[in-house]
C-alpha atoms as a PDB file:
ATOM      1  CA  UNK A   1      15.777  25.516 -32.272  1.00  0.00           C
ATOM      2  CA  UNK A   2      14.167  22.254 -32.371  1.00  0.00           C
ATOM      3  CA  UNK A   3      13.674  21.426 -29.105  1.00  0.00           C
ATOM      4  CA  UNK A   4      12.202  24.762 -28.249  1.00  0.00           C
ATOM      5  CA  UNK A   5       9.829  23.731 -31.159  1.00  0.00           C
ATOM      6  CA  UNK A   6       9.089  20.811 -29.543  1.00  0.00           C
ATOM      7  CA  UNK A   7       8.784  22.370 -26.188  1.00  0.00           C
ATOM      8  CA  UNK A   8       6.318  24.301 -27.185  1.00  0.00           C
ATOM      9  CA  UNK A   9       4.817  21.951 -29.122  1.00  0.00           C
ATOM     10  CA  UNK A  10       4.262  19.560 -25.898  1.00  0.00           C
ATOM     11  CA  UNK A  11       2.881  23.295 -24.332  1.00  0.00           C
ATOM     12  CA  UNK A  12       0.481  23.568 -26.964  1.00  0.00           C
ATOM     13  CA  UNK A  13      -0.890  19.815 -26.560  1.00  0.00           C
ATOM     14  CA  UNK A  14      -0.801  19.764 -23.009  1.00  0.00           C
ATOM     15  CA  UNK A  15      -3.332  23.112 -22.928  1.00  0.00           C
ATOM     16  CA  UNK A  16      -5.610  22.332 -25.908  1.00  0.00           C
ATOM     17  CA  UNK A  17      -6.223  19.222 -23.032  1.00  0.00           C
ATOM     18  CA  UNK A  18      -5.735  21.310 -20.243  1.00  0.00           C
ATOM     19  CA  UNK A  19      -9.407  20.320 -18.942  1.00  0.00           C
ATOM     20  CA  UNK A  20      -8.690  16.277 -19.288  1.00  0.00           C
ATOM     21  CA  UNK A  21      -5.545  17.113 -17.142  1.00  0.00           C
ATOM     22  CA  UNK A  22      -7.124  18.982 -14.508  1.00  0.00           C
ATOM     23  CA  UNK A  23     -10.302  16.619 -13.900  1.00  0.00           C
ATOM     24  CA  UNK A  24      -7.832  13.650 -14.351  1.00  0.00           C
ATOM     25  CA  UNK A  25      -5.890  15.568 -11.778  1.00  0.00           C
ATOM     26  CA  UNK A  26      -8.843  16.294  -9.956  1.00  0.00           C
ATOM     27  CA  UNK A  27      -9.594  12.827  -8.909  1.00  0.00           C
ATOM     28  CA  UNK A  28      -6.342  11.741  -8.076  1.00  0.00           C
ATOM     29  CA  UNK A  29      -6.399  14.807  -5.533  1.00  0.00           C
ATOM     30  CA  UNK A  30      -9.911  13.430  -4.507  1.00  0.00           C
ATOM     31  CA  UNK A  31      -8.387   9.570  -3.980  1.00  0.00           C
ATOM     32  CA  UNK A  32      -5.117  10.873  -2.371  1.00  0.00           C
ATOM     33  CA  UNK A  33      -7.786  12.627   0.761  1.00  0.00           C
ATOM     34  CA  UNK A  34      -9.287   9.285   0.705  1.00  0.00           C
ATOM     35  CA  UNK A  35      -5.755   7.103   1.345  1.00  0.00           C
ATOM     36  CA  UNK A  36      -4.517  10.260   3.783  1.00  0.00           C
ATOM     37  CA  UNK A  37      -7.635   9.680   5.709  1.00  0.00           C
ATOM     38  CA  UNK A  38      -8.222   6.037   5.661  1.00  0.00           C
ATOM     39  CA  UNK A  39      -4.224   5.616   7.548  1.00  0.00           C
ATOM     40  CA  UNK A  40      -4.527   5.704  11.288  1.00  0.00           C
ATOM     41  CA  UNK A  41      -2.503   7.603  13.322  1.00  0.00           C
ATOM     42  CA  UNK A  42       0.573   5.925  14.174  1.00  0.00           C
ATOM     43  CA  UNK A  43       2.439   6.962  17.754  1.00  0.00           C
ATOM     44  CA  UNK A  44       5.913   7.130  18.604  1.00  0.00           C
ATOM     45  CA  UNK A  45       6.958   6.367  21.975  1.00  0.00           C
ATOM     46  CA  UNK A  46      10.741   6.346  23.386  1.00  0.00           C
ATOM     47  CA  UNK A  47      12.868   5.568  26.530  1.00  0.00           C
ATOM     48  CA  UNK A  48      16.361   7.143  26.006  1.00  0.00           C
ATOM     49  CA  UNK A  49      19.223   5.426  28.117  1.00  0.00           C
ATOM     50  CA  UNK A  50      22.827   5.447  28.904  1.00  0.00           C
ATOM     51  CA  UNK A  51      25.148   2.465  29.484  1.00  0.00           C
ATOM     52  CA  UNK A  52      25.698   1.789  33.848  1.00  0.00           C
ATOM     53  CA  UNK A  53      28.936   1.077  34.596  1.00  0.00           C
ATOM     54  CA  UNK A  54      28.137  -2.502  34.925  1.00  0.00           C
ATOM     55  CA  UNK A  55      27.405  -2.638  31.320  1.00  0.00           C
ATOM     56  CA  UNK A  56      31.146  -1.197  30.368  1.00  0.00           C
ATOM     57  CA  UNK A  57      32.801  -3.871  32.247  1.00  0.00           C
ATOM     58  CA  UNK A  58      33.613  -8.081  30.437  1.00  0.00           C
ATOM     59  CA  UNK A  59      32.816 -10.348  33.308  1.00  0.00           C
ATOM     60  CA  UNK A  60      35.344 -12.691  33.903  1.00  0.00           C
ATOM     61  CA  UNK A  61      37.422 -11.702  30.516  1.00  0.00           C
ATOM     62  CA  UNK A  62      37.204  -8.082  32.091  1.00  0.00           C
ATOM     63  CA  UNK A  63      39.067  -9.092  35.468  1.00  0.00           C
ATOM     64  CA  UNK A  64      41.533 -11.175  33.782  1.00  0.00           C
ATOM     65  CA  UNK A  65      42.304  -8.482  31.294  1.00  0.00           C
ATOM     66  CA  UNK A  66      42.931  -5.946  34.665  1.00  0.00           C
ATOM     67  CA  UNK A  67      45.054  -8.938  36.122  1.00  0.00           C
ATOM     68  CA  UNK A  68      47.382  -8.414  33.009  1.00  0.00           C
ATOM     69  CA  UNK A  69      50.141 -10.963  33.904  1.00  0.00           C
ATOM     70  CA  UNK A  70      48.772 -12.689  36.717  1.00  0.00           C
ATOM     71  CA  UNK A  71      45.508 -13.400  34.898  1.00  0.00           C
ATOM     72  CA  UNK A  72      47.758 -15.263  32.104  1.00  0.00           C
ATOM     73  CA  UNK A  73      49.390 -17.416  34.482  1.00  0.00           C
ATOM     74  CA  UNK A  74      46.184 -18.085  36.235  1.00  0.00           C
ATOM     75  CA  UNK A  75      44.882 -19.594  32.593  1.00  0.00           C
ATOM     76  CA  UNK A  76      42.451 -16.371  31.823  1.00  0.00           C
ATOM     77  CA  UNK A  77      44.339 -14.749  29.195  1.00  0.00           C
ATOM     78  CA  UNK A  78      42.429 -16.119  26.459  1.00  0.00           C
ATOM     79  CA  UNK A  79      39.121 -15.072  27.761  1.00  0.00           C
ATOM     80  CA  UNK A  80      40.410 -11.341  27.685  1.00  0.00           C
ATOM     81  CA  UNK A  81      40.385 -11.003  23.992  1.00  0.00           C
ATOM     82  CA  UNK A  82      36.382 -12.493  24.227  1.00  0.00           C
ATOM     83  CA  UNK A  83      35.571  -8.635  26.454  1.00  0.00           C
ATOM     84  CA  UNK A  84      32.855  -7.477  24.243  1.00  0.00           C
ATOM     85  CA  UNK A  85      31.159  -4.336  24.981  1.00  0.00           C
ATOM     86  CA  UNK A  86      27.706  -5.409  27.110  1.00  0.00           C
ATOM     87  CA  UNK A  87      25.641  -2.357  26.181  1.00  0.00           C
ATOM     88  CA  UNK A  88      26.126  -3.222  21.962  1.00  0.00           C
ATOM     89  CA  UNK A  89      25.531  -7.298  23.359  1.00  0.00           C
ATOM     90  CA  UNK A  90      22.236  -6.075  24.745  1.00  0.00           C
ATOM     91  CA  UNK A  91      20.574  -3.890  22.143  1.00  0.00           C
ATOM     92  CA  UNK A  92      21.697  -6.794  20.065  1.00  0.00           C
ATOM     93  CA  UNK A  93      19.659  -9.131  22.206  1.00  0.00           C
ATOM     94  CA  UNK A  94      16.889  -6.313  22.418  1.00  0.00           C
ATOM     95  CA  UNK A  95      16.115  -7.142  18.745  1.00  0.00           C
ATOM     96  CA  UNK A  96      16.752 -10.909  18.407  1.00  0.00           C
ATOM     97  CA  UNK A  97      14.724 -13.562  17.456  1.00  0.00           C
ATOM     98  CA  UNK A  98      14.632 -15.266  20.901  1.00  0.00           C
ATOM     99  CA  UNK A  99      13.825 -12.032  23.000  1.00  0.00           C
ATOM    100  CA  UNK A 100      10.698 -10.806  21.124  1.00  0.00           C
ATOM    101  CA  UNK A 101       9.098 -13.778  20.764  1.00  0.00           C
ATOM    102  CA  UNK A 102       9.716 -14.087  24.562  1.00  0.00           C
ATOM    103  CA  UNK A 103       8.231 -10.499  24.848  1.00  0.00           C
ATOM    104  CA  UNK A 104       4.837 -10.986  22.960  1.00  0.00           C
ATOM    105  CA  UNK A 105       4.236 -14.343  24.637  1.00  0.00           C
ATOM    106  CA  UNK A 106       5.070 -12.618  28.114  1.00  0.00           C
ATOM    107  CA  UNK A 107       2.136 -10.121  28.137  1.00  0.00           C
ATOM    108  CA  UNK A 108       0.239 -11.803  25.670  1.00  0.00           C
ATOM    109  CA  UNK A 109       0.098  -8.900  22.964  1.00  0.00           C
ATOM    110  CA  UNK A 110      -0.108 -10.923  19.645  1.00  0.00           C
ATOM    111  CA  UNK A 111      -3.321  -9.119  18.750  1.00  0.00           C
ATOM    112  CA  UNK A 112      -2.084  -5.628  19.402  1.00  0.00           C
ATOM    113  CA  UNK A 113       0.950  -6.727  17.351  1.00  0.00           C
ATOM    114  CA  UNK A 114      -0.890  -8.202  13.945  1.00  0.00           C
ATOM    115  CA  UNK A 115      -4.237  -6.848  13.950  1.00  0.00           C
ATOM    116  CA  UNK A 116      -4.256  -3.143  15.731  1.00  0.00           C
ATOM    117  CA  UNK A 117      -6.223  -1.151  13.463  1.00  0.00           C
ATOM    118  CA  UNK A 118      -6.726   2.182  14.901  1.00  0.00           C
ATOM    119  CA  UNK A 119      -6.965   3.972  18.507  1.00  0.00           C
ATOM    120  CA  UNK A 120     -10.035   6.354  19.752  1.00  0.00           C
ATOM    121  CA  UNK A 121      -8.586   9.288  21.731  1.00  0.00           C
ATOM    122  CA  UNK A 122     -12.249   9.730  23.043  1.00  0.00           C
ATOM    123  CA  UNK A 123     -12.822   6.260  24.157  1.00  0.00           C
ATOM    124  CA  UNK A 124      -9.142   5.819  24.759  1.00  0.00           C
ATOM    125  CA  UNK A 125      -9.292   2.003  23.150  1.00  0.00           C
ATOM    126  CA  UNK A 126      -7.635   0.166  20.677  1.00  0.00           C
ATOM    127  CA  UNK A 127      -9.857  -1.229  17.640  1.00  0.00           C
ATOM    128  CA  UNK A 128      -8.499  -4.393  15.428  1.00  0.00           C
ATOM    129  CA  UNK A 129      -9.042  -5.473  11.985  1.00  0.00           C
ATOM    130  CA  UNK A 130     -11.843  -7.573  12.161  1.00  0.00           C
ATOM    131  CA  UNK A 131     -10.414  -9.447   8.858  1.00  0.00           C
ATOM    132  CA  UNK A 132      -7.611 -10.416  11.084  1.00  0.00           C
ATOM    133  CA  UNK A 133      -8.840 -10.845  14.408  1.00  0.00           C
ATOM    134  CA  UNK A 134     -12.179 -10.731  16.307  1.00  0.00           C
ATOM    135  CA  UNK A 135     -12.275  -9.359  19.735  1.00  0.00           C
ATOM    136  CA  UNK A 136     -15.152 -10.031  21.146  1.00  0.00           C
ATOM    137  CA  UNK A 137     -14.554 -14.004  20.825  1.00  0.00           C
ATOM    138  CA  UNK A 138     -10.678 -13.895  20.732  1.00  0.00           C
ATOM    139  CA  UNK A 139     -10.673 -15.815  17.061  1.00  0.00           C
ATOM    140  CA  UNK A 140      -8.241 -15.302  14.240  1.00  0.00           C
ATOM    141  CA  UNK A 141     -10.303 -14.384  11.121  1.00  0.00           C
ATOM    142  CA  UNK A 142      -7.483 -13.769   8.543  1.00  0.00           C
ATOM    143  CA  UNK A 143      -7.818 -15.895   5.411  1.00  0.00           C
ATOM    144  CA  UNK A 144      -4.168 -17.085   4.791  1.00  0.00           C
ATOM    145  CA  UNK A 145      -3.371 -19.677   2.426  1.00  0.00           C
ATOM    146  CA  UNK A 146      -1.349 -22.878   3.931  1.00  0.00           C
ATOM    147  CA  UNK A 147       0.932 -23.282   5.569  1.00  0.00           C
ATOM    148  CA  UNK A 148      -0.112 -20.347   7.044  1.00  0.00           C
ATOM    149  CA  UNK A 149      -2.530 -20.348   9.854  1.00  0.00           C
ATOM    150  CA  UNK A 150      -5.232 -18.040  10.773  1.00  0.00           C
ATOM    151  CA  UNK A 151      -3.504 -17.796  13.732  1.00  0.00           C
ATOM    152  CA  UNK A 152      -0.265 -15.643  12.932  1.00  0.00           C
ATOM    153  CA  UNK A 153       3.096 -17.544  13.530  1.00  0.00           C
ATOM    154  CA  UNK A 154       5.731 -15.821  16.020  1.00  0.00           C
ATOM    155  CA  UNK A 155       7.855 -15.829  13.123  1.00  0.00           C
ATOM    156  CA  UNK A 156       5.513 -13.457  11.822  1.00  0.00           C
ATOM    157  CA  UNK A 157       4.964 -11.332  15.011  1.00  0.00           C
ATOM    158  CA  UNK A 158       8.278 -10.883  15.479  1.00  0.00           C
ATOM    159  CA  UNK A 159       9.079  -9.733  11.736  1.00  0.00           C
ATOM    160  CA  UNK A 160       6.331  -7.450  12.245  1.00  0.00           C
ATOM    161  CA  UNK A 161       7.687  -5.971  15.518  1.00  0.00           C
ATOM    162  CA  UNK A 162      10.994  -5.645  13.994  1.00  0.00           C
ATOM    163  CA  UNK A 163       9.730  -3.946  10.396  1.00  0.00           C
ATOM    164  CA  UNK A 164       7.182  -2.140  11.911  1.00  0.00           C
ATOM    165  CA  UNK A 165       7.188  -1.687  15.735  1.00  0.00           C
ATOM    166  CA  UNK A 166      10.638  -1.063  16.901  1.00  0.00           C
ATOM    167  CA  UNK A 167      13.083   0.662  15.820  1.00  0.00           C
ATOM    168  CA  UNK A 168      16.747   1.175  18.118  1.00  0.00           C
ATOM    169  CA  UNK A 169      18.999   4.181  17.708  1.00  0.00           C
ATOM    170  CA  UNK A 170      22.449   4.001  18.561  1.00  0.00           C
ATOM    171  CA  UNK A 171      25.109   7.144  18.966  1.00  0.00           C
ATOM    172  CA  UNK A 172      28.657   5.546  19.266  1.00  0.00           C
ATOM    173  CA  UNK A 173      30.105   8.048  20.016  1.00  0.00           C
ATOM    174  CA  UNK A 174      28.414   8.617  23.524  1.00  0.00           C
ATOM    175  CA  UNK A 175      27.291   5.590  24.152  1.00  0.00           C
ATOM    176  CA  UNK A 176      23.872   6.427  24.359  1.00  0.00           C
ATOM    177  CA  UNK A 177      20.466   4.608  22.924  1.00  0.00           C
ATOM    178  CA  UNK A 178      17.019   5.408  22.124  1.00  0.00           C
ATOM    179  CA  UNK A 179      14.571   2.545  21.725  1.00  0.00           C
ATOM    180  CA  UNK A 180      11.538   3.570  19.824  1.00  0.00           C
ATOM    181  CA  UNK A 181       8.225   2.021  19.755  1.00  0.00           C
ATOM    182  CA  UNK A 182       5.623   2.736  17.230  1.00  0.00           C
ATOM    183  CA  UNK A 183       1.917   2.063  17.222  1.00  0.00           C
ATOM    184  CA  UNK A 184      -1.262   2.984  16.647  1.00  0.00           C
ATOM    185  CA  UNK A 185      -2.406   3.320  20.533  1.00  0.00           C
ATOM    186  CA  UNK A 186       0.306   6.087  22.396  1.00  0.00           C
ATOM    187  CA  UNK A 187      -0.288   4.215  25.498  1.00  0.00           C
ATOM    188  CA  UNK A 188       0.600   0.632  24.412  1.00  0.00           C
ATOM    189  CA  UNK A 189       3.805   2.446  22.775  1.00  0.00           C
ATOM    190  CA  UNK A 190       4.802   4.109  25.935  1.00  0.00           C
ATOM    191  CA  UNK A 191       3.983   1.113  27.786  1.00  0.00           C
ATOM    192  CA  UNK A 192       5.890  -1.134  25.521  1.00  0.00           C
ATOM    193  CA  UNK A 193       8.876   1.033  25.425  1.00  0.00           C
ATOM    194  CA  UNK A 194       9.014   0.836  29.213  1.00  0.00           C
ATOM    195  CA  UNK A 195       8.563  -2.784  29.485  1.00  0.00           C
ATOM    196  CA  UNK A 196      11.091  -3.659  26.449  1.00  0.00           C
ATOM    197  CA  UNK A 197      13.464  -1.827  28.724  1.00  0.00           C
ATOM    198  CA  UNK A 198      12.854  -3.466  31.697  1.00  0.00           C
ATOM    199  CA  UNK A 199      12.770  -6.942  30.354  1.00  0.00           C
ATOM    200  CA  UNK A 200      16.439  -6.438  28.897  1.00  0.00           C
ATOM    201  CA  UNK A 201      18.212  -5.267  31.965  1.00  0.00           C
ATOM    202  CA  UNK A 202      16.437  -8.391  33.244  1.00  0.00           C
ATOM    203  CA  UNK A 203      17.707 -10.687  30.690  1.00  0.00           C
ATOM    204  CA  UNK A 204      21.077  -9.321  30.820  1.00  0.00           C
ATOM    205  CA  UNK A 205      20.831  -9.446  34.449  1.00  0.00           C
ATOM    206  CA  UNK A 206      20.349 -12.781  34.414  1.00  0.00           C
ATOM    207  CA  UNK A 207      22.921 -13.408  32.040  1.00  0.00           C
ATOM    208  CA  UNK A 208      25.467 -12.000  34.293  1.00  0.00           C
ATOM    209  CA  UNK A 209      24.703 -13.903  37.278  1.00  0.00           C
ATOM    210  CA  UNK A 210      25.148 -17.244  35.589  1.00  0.00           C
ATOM    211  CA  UNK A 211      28.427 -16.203  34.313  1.00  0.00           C
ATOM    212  CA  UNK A 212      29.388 -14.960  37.952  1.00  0.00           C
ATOM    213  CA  UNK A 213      28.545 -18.647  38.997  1.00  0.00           C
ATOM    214  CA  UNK A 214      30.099 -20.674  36.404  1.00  0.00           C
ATOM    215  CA  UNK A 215      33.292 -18.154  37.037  1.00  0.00           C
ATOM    216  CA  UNK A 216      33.005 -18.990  40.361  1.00  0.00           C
ATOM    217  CA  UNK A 217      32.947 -22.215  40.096  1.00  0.00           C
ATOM    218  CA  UNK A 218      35.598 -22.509  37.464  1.00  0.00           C
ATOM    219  CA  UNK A 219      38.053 -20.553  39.811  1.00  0.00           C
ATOM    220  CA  UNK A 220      37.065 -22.294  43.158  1.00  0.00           C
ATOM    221  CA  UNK A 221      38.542 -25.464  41.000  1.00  0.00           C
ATOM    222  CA  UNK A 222      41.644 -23.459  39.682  1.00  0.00           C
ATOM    223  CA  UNK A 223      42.678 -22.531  43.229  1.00  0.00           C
ATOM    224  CA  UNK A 224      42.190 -26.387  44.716  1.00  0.00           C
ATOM    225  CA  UNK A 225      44.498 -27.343  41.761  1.00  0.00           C
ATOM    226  CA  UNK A 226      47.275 -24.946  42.748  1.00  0.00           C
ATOM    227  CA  UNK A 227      49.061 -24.744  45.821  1.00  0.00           C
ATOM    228  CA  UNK A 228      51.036 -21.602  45.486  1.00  0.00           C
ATOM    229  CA  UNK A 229      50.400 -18.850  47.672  1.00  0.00           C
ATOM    230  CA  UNK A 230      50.414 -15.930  44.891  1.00  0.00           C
ATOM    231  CA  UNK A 231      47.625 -18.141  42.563  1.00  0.00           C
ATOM    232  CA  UNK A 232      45.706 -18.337  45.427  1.00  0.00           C
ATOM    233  CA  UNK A 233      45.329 -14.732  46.076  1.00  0.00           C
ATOM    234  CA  UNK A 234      44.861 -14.140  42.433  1.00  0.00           C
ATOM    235  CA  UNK A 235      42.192 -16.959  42.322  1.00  0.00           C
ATOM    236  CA  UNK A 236      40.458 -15.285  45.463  1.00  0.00           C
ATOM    237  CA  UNK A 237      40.478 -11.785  44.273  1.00  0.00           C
ATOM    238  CA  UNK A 238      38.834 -13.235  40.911  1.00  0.00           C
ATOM    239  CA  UNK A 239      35.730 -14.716  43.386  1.00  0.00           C
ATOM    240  CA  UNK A 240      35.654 -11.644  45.235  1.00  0.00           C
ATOM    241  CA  UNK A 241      35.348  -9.420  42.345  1.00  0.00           C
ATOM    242  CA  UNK A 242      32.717 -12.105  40.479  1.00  0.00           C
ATOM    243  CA  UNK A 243      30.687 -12.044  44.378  1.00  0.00           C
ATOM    244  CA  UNK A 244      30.735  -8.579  43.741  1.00  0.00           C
ATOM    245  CA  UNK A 245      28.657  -8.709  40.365  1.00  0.00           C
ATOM    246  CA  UNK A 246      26.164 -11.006  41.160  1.00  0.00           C
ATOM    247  CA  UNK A 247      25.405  -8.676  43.916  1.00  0.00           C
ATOM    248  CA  UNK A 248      25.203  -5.656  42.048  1.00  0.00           C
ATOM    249  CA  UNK A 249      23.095  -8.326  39.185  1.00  0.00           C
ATOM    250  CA  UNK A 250      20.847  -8.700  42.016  1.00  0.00           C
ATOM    251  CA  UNK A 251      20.054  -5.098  43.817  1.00  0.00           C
ATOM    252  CA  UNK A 252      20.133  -2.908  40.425  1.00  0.00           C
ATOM    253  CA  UNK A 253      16.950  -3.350  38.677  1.00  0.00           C
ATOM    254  CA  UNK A 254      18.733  -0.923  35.708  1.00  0.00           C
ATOM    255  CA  UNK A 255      21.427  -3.067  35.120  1.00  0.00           C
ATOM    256  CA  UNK A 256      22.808  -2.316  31.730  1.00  0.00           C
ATOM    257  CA  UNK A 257      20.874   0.152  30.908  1.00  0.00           C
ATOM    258  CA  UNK A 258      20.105   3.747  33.247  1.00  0.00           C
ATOM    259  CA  UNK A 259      16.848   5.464  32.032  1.00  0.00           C
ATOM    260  CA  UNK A 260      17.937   9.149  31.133  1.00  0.00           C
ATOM    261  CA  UNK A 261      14.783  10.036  29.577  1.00  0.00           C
ATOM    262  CA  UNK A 262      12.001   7.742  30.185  1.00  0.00           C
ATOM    263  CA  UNK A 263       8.890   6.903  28.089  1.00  0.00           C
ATOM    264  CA  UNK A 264       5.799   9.047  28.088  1.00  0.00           C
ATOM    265  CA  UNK A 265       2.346   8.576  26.375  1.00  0.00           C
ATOM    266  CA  UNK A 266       2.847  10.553  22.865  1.00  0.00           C
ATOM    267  CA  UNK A 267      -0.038  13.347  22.573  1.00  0.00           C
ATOM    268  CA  UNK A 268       0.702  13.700  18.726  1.00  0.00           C
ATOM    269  CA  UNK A 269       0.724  11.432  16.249  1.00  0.00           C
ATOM    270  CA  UNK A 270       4.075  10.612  14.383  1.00  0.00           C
ATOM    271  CA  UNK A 271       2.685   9.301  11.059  1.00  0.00           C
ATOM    272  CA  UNK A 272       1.340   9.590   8.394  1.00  0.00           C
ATOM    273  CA  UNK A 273       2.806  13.000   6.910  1.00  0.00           C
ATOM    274  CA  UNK A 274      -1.239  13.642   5.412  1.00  0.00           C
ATOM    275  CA  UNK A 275      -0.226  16.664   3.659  1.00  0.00           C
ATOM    276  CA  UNK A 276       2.759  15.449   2.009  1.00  0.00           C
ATOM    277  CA  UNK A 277       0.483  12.063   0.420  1.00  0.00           C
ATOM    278  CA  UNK A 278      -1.677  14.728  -0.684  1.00  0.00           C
ATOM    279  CA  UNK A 279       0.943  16.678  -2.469  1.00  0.00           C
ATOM    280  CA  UNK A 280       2.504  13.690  -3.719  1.00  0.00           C
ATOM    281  CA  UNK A 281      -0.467  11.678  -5.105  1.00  0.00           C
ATOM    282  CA  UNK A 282      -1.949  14.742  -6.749  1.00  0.00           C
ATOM    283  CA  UNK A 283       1.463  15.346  -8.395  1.00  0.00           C
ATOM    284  CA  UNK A 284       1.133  12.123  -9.536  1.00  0.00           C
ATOM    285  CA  UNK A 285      -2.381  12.180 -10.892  1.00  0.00           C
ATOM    286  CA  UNK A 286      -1.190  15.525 -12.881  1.00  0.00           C
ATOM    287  CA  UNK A 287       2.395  13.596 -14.458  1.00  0.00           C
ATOM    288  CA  UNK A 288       0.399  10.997 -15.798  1.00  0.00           C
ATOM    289  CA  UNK A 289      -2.445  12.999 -17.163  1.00  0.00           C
ATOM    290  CA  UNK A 290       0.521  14.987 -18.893  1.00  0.00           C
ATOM    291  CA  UNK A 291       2.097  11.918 -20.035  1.00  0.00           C
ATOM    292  CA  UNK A 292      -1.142  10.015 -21.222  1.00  0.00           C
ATOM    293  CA  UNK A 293      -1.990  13.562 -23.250  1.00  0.00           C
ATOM    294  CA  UNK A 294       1.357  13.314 -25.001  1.00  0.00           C
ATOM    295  CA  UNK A 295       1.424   9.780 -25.723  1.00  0.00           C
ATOM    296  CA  UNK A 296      -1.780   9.823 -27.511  1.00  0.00           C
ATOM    297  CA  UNK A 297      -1.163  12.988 -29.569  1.00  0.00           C
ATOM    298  CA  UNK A 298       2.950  11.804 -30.993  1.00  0.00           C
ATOM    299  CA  UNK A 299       1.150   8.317 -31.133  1.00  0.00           C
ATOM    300  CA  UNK A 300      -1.786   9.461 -33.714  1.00  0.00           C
ATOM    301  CA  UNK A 301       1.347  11.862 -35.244  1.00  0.00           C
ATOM    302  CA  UNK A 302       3.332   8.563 -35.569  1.00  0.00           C
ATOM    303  CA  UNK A 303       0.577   7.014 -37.444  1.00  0.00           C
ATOM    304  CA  UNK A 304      -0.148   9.076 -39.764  1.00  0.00           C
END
């Protein structure tokens, strides 16, 4: 009985202030228009891809791992428990360190990455945050204090691609992967998604062929070394089949990774949810109206 005294109790003060709560409300509605308007539009681009078959294979580990036997003898059987799947090695890679810093310094996008501000559908161009970064002269306004630079570090581009930018979806079970670009200007994120694609199969391209030739070159040694007949042919086939992938490295441009669904320049926005900040700042504003309301009235109750 107590508690439905008190519920009603916390009724009674909350309406006898009803009109504090609803102009208190009333400007927190008012503010949250303000926030949902001042956010730009962010974009979501994606390229969704399967793993080639070039991606499913080890290398050199794979081979000796088909040799069985033979590969042991030959001195390979330790590299077969190395295999690693390439496709999980490369959207590893996709997101180090190393790559993205590569990336932004490749098509020269530091600006787009730490000061795009918002993107004019009409005009179809990119504006920056002039507190960041001036356009018109190329200078680095930002007031940072040291060590930091005006200039943003790459360490800092590249935690801001990873926190904010890109964002890689994996499904295990088929083997498939979505990388996902987000930014304020569709067409950088469809073009970025494109390129980030491109650049890995090129990387792990790359990779590939210098394994082939330090295979190769391992196993050309192996097979002067031996002078049985069998570890000869075993030796050869291994070169043959590492010839093989460095020419496949070289004519496949989608080496790892086949496009299945490729990127496209987003026509509506993918953030921010206006609506919802609306809801949920209002809310807000109306809770602590409520709660300021009942804190003052058991607070003078208290006292007295």
């Amino acid at each position: 009985m107590k508690n439905d005294v008190n519920i009603i109790e916390i009724w009674q003060v909350a309406w006898r202030k009803k009109w504090f709560i609803i102009a208190f409300t009333s400007i927190f509605a008012v503010l949250s228009v303000v926030i949902a308007l001042s956010l730009p539009n962010i974009y979501r681009a994606h390229v969704t891809v399967g793993q080639s078959e070039e991606s499913k294979s080890g290398g050199l580990s794979g081979l000796a791992s088909q040799l069985g036997g033979l590969g042991s003898i030959a001195g390979l059987g330790g590299l077969s428990a190395q295999q690693t799947d390439k496709g999980a090695i490369a959207l590893e890679i996709l997101s180090s360190r190393a790559f993205l810093s590569e990336f932004i310094t490749k098509y020269d996008i530091l600006p787009e990455v730490m000061a795009a501000e918002e993107w004019s559908p009409i005009s179809r161009k990119l504006s920056y945050d002039t507190d960041i970064y001036n356009p018109e002269t190329g200078e680095w306004t930002r007031d940072v204090e040291p060590p930091k630079k005006p200039q943003p570090s790459m360490w800092e581009a590249v935690d801001e691609f990873r926190n904010n930018i890109l964002v890689i979806e994996q499904d295990k079970e088929t083997g498939f992967a979505t990388i996902v670009v987000f930014h304020p200007s569709p067409e950088i994120a469809s073009v970025w998604a494109t390129r980030l694609l491109a650049d890995l199969n090129k990387v792990m391209r790359l990779r590939d062929v210098t394994e082939a030739e330090r295979s190769i070159a391992y196993l050309e040694e192996r097979m002067q070394e031996t002078r049985l007949t069998s570890m000869q042919d075993v030796f050869a086939e291994l070169i043959e089949q590492q010839m093989q992938t460095m020419m496949l490295a070289n004519v496949r441009d989608e080496y790892i990774f086949e496009t299945l669904d490729p990127a496209v320049e987003p026509e509506k926005k993918a953030k921010p949810n206006r609506p919802l900040i609306c809801v949920v700042i209002t809310l807000l504003g109306g809770i602590i109206a409520t709660l300021i309301v009942l804190f003052r009235h058991f607070y003078r109750e208290s006292s007295n």
